[in-house]
Protein backbone atom coordinates (compact mmCIF):
# COMPACT_ATOMS: atom_id res chain seq x y z
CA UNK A 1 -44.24 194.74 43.24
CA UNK A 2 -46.00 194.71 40.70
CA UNK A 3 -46.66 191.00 39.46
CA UNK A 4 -49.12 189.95 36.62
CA UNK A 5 -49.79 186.45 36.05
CA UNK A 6 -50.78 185.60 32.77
CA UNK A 7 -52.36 182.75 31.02
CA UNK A 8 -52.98 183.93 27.84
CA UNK A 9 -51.01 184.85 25.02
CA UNK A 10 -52.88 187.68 23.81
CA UNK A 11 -52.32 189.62 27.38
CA UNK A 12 -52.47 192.92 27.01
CA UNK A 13 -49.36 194.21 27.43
CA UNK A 14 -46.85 191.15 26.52
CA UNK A 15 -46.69 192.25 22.97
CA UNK A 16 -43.61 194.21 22.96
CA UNK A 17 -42.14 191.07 23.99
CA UNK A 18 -43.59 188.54 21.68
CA UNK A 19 -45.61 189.97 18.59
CA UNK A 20 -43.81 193.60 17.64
CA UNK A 21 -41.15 193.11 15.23
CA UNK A 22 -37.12 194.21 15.96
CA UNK A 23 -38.38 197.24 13.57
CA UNK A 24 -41.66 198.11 15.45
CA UNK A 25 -39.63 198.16 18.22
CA UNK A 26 -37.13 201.02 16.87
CA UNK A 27 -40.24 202.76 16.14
CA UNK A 28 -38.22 205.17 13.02
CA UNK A 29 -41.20 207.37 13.64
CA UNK A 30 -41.25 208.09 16.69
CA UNK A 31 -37.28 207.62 18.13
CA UNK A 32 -38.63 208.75 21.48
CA UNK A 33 -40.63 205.75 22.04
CA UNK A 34 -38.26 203.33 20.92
CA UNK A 35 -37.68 199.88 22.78
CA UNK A 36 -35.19 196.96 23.19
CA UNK A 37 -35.42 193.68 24.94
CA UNK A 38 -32.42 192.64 27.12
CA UNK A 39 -32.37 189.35 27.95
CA UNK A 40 -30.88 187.79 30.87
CA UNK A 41 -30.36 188.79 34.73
CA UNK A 42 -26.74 190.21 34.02
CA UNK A 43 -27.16 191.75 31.08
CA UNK A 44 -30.02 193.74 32.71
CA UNK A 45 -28.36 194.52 35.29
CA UNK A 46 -25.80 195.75 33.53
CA UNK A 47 -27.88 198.56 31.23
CA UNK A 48 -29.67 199.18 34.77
CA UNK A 49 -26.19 200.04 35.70
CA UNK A 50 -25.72 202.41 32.35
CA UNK A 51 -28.53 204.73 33.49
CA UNK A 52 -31.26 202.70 31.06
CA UNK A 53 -34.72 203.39 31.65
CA UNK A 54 -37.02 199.97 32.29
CA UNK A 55 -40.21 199.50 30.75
CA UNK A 56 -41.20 196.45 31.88
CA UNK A 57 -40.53 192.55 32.81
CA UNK A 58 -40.92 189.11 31.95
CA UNK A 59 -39.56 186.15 34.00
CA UNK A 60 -40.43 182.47 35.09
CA UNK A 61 -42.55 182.34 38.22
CA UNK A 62 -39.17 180.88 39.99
CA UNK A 63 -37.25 183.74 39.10
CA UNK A 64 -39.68 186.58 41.15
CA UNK A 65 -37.66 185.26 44.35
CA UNK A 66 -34.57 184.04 42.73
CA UNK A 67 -32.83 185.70 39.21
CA UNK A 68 -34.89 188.52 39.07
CA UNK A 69 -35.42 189.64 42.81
CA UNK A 70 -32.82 192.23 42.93
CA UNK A 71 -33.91 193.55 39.10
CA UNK A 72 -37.47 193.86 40.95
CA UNK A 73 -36.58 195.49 44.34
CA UNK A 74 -34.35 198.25 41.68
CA UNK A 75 -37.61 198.67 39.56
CA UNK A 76 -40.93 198.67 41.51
CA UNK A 77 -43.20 200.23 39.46
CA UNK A 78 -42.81 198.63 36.38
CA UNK A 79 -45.20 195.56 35.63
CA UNK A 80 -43.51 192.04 36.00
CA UNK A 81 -45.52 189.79 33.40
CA UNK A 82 -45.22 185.99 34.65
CA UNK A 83 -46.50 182.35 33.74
CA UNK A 84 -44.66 179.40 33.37
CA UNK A 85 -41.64 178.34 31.36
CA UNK A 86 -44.12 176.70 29.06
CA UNK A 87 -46.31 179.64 28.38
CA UNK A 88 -43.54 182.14 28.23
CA UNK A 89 -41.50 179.97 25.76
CA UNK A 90 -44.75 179.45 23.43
CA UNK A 91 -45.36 183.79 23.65
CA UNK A 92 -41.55 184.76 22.81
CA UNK A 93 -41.04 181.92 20.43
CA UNK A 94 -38.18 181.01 22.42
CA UNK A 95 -36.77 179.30 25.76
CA UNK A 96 -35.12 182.46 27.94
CA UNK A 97 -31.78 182.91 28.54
CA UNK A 98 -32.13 182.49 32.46
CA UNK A 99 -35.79 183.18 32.56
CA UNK A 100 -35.92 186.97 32.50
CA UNK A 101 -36.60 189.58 29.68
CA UNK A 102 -36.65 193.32 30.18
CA UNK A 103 -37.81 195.99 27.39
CA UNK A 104 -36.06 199.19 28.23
CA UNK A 105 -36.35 202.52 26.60
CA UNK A 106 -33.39 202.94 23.66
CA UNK A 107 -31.12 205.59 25.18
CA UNK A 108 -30.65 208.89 22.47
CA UNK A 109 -27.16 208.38 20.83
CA UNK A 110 -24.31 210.75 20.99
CA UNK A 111 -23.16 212.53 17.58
CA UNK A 112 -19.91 210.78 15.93
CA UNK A 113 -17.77 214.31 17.26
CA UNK A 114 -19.22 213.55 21.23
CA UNK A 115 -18.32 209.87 20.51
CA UNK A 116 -15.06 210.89 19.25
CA UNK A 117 -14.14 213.69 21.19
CA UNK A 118 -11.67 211.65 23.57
CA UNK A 119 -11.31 208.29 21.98
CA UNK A 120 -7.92 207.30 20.75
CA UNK A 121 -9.01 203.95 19.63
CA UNK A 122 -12.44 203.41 17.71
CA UNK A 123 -13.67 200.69 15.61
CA UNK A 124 -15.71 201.22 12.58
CA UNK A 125 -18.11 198.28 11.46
CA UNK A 126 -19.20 198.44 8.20
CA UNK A 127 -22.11 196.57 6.69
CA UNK A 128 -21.88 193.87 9.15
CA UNK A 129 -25.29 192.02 9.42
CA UNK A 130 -25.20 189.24 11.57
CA UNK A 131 -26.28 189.67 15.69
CA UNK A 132 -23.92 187.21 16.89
CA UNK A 133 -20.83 189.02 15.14
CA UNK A 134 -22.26 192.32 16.56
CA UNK A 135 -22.06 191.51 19.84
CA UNK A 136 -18.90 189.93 19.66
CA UNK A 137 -17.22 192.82 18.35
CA UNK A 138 -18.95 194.79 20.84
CA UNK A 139 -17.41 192.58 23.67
CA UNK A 140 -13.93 192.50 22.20
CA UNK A 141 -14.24 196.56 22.07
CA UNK A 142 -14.98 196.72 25.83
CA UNK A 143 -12.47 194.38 26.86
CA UNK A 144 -9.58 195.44 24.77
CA UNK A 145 -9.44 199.31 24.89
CA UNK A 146 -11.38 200.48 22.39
CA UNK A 147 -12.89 203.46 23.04
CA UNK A 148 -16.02 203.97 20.52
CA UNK A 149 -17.58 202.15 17.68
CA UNK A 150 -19.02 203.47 14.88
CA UNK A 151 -21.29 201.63 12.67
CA UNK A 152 -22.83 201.91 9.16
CA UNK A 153 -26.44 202.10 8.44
CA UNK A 154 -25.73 198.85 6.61
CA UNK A 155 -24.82 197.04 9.73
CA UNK A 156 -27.40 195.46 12.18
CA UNK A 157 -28.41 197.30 15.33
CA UNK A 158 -26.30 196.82 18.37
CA UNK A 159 -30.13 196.69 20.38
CA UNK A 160 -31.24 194.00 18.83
CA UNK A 161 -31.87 191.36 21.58
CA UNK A 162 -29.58 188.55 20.45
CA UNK A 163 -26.97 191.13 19.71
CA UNK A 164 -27.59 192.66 23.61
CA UNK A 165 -27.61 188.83 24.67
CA UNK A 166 -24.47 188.13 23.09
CA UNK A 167 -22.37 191.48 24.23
CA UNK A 168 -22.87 190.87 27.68
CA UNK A 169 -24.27 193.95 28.42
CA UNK A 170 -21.29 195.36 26.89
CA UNK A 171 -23.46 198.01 24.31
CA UNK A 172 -24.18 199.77 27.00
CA UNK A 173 -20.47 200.34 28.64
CA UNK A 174 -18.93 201.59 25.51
CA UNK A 175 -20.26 204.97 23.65
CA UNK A 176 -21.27 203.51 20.13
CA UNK A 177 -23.41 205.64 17.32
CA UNK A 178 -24.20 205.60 13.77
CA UNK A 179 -21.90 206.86 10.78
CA UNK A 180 -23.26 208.53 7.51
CA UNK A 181 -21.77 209.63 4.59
CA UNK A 182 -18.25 209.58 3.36
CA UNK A 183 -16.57 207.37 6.72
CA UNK A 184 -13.22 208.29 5.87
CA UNK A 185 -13.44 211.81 5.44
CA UNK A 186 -15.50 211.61 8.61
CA UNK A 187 -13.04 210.24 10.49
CA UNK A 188 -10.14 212.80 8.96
CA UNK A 189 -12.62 215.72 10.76
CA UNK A 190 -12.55 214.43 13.73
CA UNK A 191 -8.97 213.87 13.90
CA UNK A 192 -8.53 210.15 13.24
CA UNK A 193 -6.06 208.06 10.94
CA UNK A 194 -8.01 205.27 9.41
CA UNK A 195 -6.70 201.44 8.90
CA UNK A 196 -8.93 199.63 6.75
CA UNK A 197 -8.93 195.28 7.82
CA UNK A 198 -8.66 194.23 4.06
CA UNK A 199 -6.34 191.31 2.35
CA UNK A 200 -5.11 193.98 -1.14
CA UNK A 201 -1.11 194.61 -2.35
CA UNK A 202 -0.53 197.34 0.10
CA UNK A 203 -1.64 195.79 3.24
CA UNK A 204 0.85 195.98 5.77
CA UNK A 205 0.72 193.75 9.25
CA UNK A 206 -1.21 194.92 11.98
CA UNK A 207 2.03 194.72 13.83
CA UNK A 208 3.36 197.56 11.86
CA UNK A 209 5.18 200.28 13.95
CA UNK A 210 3.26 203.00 11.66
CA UNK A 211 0.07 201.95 12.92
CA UNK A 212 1.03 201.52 16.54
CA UNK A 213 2.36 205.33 16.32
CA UNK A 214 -1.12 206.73 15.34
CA UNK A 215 -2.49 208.87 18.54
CA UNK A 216 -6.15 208.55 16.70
CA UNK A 217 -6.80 205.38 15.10
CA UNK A 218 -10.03 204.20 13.97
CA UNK A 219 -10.41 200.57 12.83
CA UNK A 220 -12.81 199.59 9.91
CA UNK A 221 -13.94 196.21 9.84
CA UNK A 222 -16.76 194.94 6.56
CA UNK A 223 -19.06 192.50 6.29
CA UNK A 224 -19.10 188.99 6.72
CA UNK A 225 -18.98 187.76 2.65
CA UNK A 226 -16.99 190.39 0.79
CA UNK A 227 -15.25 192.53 3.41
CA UNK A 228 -14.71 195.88 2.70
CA UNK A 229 -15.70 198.43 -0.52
CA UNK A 230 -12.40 198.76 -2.68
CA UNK A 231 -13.57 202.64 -2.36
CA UNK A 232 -13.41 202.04 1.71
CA UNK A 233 -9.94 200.63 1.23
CA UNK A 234 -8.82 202.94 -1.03
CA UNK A 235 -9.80 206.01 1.12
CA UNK A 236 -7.92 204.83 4.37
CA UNK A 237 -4.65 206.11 5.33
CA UNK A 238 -3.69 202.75 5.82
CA UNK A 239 -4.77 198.99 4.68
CA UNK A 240 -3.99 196.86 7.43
CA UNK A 241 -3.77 192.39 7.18
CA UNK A 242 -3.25 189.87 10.51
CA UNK A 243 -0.47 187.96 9.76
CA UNK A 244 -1.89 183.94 9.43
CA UNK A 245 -0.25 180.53 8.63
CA UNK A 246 -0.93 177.22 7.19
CA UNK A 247 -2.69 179.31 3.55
CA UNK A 248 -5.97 180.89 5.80
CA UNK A 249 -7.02 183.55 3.88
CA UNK A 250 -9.51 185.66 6.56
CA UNK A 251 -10.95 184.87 9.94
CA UNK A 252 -14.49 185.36 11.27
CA UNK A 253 -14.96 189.69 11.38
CA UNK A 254 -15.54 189.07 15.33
CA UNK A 255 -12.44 186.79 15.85
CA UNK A 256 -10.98 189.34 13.26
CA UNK A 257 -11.62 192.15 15.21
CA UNK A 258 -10.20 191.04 18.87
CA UNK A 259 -7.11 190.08 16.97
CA UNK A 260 -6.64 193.79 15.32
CA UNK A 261 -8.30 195.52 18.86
CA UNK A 262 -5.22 193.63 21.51
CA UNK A 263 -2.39 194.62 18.46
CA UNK A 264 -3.64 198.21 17.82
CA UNK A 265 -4.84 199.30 21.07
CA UNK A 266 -3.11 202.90 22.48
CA UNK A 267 -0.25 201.91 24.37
């Protein structure tokens, strides 16, 4: 093993936990030496699992022998960086989820056609911003059948640590990648009927039989304030509302989205 004790905060080394930003971290120059943190024992585990590479660690002294030892014993030669709760809380700016960080190397992403190639369900998220919402959707996906997500260049980065954190682990079970361009026509290459989540005049319940039908359906969710572009909406096959009672207009995108992935999943 190799353990570092450390007593500083200007280590060497613990920066990429505590001083590099979420964007120095994604290094856009250099995509090859891009880095996330994953945070927590099962969550680390579970990219471990995925075939992620580990960089390197950072746990309570407590956790070397307890929460961490099996993440050690699979990762030898990486440094373990450890102090106590009080140190490590004052370097990352916050208390860790179960004492344990991990910075792993970002894996390359798959093209939208590799992503799509033998999906029958995949959700879109477009322009969604916030982490928590993310990895909700991202944990909904896994558990309900869907089978890819795209995402927007407008949304926020599935890697990001609280978005990791709040999947479960689950970012790195189901294939995700980025989306340019035109989404709709996109999505009509690759074979795909789209259903736009929007409240307009020619929505149509998500309990429709038309949408259940579709062998290829891809499921576009928008951001948190205003939802979806009218020119998203207008380009989908299909605009698609969940049913709701006592005058709610919209639910959370998240809550939103495990609603729409249980109803539309392939049968």
């Amino acid at each position: 093993m190799n353990i570092i004790e450390i007593e500083s905060l200007t280590h060497p080394g613990v920066e990429v936990f505590a001083t590099l930003t979420e964007a120095q971290l994604r290094c856009a120059l250099h995509p090859e030496q891009a880095i996330f943190i994953a945070e927590s024992p099962k969550v680390i585990r579970v990219a471990l699992d995925a075939g992620i590479e580990p960089l390197a660690l950072m746990c309570e002294r407590r956790h070397i022998t307890g929460d961490a030892a099996d993440i050690i014993a699979r990762c030898p030669h990486i440094p373990v960086y450890t102090g106590s709760r009080e140190l490590l809380s004052r370097l990352t700016g916050y208390t860790l989820t179960r004492g344990v960080l991990c910075a792993m190397r970002r894996p390359q992403l798959p093209t939208v056609e590799q992503v799509c190639a033998t999906a029958r369900r995949v959700a879109v998220i477009d322009s969604v911003v916030d982490t928590t919402n993310i990895g909700a959707i991202f944990r909904s996906a896994a558990a309900l059948g869907i089978d890819a997500v795209l995402l927007t260049r407008q949304s926020c980065d599935p890697l990001n640590r609280r978005s990791v954190r709040v999947s479960m682990g689950t970012v790195f079970l189901v294939p995700w990648t980025w989306i340019d361009g035109d989404v709709t026509a996109t999505l009509h290459t690759v074979g795909f009927t789209t259903a736009a989540m929007a409240l307009t005049d020619r929505s149509i319940p998500i309990d429709h039989p038309h949408l259940a039908a579709q062998p290829k359906l891809a499921i576009i969710l928008g951001t948190e304030g205003d939802g979806l572009a009218p020119q998203v909406i207008s380009a989908a096959d299909f605009t698609a509302r969940i049913p709701m009672a006592h005058g709610v207009d919209s639910l959370n995108v998240a809550a939103a989205a495990a609603v729409a992935f249980w109803q539309l999943r392939a049968r």
